[in-house]
C-alpha atoms as a PDB file:
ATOM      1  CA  UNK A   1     114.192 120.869 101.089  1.00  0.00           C
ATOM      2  CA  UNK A   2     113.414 124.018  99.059  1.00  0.00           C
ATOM      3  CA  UNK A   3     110.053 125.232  98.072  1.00  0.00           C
ATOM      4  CA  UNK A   4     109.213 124.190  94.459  1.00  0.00           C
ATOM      5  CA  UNK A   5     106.396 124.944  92.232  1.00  0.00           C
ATOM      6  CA  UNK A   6     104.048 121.768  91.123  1.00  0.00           C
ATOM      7  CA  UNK A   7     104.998 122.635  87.152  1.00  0.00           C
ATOM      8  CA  UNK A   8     108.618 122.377  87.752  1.00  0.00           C
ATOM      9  CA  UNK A   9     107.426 118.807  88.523  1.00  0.00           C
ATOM     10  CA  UNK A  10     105.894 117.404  85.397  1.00  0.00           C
ATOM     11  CA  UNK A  11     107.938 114.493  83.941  1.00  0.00           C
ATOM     12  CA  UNK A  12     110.397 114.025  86.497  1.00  0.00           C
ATOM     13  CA  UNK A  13     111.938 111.040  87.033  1.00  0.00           C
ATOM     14  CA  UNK A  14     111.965 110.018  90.606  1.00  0.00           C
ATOM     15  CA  UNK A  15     114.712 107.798  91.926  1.00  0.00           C
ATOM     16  CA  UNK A  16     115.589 106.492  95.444  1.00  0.00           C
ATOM     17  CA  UNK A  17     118.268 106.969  97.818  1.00  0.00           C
ATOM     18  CA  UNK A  18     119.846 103.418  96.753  1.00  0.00           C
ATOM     19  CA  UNK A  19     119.905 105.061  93.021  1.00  0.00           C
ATOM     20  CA  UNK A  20     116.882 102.864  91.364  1.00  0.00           C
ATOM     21  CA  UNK A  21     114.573 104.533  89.178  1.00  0.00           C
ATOM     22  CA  UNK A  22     111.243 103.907  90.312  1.00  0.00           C
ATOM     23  CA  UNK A  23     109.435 106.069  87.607  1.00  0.00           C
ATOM     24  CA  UNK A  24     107.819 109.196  85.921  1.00  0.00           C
ATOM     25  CA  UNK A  25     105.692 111.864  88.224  1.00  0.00           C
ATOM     26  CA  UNK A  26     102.779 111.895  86.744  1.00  0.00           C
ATOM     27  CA  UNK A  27     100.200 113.930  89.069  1.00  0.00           C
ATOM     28  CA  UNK A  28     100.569 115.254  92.660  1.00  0.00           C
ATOM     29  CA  UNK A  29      98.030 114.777  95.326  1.00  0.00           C
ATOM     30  CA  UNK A  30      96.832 117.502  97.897  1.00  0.00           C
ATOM     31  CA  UNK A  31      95.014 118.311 101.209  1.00  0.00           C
ATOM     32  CA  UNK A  32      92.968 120.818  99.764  1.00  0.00           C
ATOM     33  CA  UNK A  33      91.803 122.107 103.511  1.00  0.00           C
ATOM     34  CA  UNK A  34      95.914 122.330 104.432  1.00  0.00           C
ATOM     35  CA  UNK A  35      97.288 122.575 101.121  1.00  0.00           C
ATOM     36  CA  UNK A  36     100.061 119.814 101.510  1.00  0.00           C
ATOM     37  CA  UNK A  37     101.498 117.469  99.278  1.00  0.00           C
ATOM     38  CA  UNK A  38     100.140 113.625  99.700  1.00  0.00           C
ATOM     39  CA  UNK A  39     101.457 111.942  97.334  1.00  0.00           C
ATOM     40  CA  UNK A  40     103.073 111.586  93.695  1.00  0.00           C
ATOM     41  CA  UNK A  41     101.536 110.234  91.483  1.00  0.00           C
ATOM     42  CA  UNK A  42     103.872 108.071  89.398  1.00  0.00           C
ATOM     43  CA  UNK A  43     103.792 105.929  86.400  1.00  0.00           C
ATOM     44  CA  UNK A  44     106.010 102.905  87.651  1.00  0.00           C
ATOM     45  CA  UNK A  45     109.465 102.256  84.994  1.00  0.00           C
ATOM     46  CA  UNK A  46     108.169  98.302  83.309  1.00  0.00           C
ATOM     47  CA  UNK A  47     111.402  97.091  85.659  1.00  0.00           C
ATOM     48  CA  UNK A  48     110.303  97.961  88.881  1.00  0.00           C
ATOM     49  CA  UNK A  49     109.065  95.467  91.549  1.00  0.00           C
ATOM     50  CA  UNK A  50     105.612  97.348  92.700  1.00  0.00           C
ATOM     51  CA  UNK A  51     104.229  94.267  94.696  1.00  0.00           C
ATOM     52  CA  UNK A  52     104.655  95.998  97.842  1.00  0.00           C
ATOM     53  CA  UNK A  53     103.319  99.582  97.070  1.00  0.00           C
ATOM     54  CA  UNK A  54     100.541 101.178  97.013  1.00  0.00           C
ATOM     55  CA  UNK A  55      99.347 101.046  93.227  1.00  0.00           C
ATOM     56  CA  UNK A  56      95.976 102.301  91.613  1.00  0.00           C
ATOM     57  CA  UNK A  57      95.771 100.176  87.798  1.00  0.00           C
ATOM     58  CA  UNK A  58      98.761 101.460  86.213  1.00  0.00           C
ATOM     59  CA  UNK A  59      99.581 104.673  88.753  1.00  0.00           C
ATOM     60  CA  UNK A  60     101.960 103.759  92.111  1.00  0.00           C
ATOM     61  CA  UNK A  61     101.353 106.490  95.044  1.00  0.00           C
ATOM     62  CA  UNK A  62     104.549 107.615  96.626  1.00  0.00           C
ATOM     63  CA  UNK A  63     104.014 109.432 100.128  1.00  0.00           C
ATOM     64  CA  UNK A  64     105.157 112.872  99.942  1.00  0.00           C
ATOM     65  CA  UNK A  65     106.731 112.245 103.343  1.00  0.00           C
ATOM     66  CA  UNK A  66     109.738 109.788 101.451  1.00  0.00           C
ATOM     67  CA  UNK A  67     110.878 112.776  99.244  1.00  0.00           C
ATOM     68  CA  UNK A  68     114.231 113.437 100.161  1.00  0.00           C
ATOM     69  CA  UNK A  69     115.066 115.807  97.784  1.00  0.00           C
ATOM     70  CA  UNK A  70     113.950 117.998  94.161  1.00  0.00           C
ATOM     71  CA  UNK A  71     116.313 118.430  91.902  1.00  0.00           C
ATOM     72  CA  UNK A  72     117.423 117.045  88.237  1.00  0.00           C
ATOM     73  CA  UNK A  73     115.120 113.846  89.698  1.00  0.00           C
ATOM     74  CA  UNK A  74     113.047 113.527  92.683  1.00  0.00           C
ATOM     75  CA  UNK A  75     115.010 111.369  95.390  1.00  0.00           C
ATOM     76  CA  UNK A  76     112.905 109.533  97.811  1.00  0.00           C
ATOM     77  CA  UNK A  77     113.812 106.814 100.795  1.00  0.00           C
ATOM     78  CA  UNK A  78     112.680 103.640  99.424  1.00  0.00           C
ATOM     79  CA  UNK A  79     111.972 102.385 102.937  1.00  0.00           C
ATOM     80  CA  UNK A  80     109.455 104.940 103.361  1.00  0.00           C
ATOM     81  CA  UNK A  81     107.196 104.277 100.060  1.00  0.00           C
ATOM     82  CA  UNK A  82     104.953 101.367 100.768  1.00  0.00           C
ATOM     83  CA  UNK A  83     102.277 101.767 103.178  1.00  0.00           C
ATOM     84  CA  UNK A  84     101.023  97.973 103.241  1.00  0.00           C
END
């Protein structure tokens, strides 16, 4: 994956591999000792199942470690999202 700057992130709509959109990034999460990526922050679409991911009132965390790829949306492996 290429290197991308946080701003170019704003608004994106992430989908996954299988082509469902999941949501809108809202916010990013870092190690601020390492400075890595955690997570997105994403506000889930009203259609998407979020009963098995990790959700925070109305924000669902997607580990940085699914993203597959940054382009027109942010692809990530479904598989690898929840964490329950």
């Amino acid at each position: 994956m290429r290197n991308t700057f946080s701003r170019n992130l704003s608004r994106k709509k992430v989908m996954s591999t299988d082509g469902m959109v999941i949501g809108t990034i809202r916010n990013i999460m870092a190690d601020f000792k390492s400075g890595e990526v955690t997570d997105l922050v994403v506000k889930p679409e009203q259609n998407f199942d979020t009963s098995n991911y990790t959700i925070e009132g109305d924000k669902l965390f997607i580990p940085f470690e699914a993203v597959k790829d940054i382009r027109d949306y942010i692809v990530v492996d479904r598989y690898l999202l929840s964490r329950k």
